[in-house]
C-alpha atoms as a PDB file:
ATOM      1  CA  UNK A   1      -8.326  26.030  53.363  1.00  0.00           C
ATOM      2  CA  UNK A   2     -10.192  27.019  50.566  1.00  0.00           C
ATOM      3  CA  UNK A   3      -7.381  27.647  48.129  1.00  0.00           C
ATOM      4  CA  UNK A   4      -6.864  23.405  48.201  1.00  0.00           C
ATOM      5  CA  UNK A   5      -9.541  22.384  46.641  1.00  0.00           C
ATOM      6  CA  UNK A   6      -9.438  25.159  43.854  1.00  0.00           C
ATOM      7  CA  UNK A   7      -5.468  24.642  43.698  1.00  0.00           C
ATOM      8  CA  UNK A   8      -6.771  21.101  43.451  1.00  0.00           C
ATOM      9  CA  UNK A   9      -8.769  21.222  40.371  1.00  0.00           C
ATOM     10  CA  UNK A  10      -6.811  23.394  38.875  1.00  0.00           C
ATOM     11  CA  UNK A  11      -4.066  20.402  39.308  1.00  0.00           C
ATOM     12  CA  UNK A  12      -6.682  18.116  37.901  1.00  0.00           C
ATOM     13  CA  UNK A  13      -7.236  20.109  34.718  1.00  0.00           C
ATOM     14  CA  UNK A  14      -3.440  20.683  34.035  1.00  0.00           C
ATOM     15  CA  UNK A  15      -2.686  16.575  33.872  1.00  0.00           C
ATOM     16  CA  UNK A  16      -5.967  16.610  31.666  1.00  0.00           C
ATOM     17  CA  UNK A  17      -4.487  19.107  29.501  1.00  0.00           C
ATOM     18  CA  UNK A  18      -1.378  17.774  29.400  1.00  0.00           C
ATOM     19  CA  UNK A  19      -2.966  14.411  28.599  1.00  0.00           C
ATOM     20  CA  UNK A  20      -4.601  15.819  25.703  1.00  0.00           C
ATOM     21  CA  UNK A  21      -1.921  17.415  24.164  1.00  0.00           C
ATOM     22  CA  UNK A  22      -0.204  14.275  23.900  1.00  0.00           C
ATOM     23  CA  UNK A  23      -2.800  11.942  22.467  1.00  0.00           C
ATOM     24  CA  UNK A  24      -3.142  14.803  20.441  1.00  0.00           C
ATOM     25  CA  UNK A  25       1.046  14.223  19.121  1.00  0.00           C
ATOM     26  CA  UNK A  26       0.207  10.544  19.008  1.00  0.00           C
ATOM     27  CA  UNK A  27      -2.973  10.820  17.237  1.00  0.00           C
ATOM     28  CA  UNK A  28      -1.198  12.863  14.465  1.00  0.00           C
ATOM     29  CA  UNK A  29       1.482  10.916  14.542  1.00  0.00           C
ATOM     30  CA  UNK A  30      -0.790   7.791  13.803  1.00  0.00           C
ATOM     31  CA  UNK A  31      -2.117  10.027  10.992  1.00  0.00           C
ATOM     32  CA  UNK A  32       1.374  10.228   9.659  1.00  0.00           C
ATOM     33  CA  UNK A  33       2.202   7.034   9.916  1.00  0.00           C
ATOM     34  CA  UNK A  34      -1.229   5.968   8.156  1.00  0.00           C
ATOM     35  CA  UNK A  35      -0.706   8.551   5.532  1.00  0.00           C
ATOM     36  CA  UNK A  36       3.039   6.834   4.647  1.00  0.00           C
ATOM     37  CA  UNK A  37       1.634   3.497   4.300  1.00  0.00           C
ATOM     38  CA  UNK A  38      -1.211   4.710   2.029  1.00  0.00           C
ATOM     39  CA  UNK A  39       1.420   5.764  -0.553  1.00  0.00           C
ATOM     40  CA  UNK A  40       3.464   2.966  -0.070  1.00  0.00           C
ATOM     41  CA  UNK A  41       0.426   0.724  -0.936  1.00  0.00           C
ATOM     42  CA  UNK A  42      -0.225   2.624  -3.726  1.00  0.00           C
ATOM     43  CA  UNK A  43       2.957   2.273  -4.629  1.00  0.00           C
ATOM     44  CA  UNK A  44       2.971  -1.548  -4.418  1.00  0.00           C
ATOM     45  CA  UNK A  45      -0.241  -1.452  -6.340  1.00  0.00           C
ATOM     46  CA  UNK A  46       1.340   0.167  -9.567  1.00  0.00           C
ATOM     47  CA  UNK A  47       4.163  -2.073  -9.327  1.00  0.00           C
ATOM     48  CA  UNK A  48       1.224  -4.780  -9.124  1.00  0.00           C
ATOM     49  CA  UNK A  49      -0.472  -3.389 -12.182  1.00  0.00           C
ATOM     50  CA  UNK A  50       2.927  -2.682 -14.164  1.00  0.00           C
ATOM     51  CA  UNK A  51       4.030  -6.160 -14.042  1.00  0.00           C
ATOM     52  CA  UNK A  52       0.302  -7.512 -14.865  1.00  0.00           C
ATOM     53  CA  UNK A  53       0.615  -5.635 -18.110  1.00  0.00           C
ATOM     54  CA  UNK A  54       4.193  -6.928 -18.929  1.00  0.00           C
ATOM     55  CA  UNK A  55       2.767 -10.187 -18.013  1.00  0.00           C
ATOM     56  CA  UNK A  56       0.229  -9.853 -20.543  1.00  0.00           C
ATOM     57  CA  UNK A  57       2.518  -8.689 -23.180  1.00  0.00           C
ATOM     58  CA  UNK A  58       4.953 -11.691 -22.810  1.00  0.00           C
ATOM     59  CA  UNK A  59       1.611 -14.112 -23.055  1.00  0.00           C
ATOM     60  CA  UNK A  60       0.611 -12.173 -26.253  1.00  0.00           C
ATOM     61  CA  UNK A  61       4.038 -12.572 -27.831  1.00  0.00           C
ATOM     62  CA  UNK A  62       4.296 -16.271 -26.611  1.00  0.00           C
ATOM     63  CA  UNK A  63       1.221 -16.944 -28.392  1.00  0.00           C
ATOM     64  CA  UNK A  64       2.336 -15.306 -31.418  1.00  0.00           C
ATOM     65  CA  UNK A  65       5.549 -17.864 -31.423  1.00  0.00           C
ATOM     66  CA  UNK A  66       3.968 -20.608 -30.559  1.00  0.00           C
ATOM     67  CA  UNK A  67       1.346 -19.662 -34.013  1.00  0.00           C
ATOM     68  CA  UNK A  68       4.406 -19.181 -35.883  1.00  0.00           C
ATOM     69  CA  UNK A  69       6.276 -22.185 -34.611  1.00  0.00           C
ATOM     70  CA  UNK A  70       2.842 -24.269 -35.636  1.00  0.00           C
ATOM     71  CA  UNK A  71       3.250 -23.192 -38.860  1.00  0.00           C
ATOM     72  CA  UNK A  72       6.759 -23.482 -39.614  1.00  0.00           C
ATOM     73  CA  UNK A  73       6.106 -27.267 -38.115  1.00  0.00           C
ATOM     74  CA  UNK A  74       3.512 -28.057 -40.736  1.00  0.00           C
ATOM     75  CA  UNK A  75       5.360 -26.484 -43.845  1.00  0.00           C
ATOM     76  CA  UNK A  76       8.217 -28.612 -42.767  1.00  0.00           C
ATOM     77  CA  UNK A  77       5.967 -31.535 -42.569  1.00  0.00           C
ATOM     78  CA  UNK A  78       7.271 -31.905 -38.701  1.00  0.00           C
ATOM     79  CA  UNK A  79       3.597 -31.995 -37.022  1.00  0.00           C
ATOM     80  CA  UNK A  80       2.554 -35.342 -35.455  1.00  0.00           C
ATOM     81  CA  UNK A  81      -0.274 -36.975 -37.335  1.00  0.00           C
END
């Protein structure tokens, strides 16, 4: 009679170890996951960043036009009074 309630804790502990070791897999494998999307965010934010800059090139170079396109306008005497 008194191996049951050692053989029972001993039962007890087992499940809580096995319990453990599990959220121990998951919890990693939440890291994993977690560590994926960081990159992929960081990712998104170069691509982000990238076409910001092209962005600010084109509006540069449209500005440029539209100054030359002002002055070809007034040599040709095309500009609205």
């Amino acid at each position: 009679m008194t191996d049951e309630p050692i053989n029972l804790v001993l039962e007890h502990l087992r499940a809580l170890r096995a319990d453990f070791s599990s959220m121990r897999e998951t919890q990693i494998e939440h890291g994993m996951k977690l560590n994926r999307l960081e990159e992929s965010l960081a990712g998104v934010k170069r691509d982000i960043a990238l076409h910001a800059e092209h962005l600010a090139h084109v509006e540069v170079r449209l500005d440029q036009i539209r100054g030359e396109l002002g002055l070809i306008k007034r040599r040709l005497n095309l500009t609205e009074a």
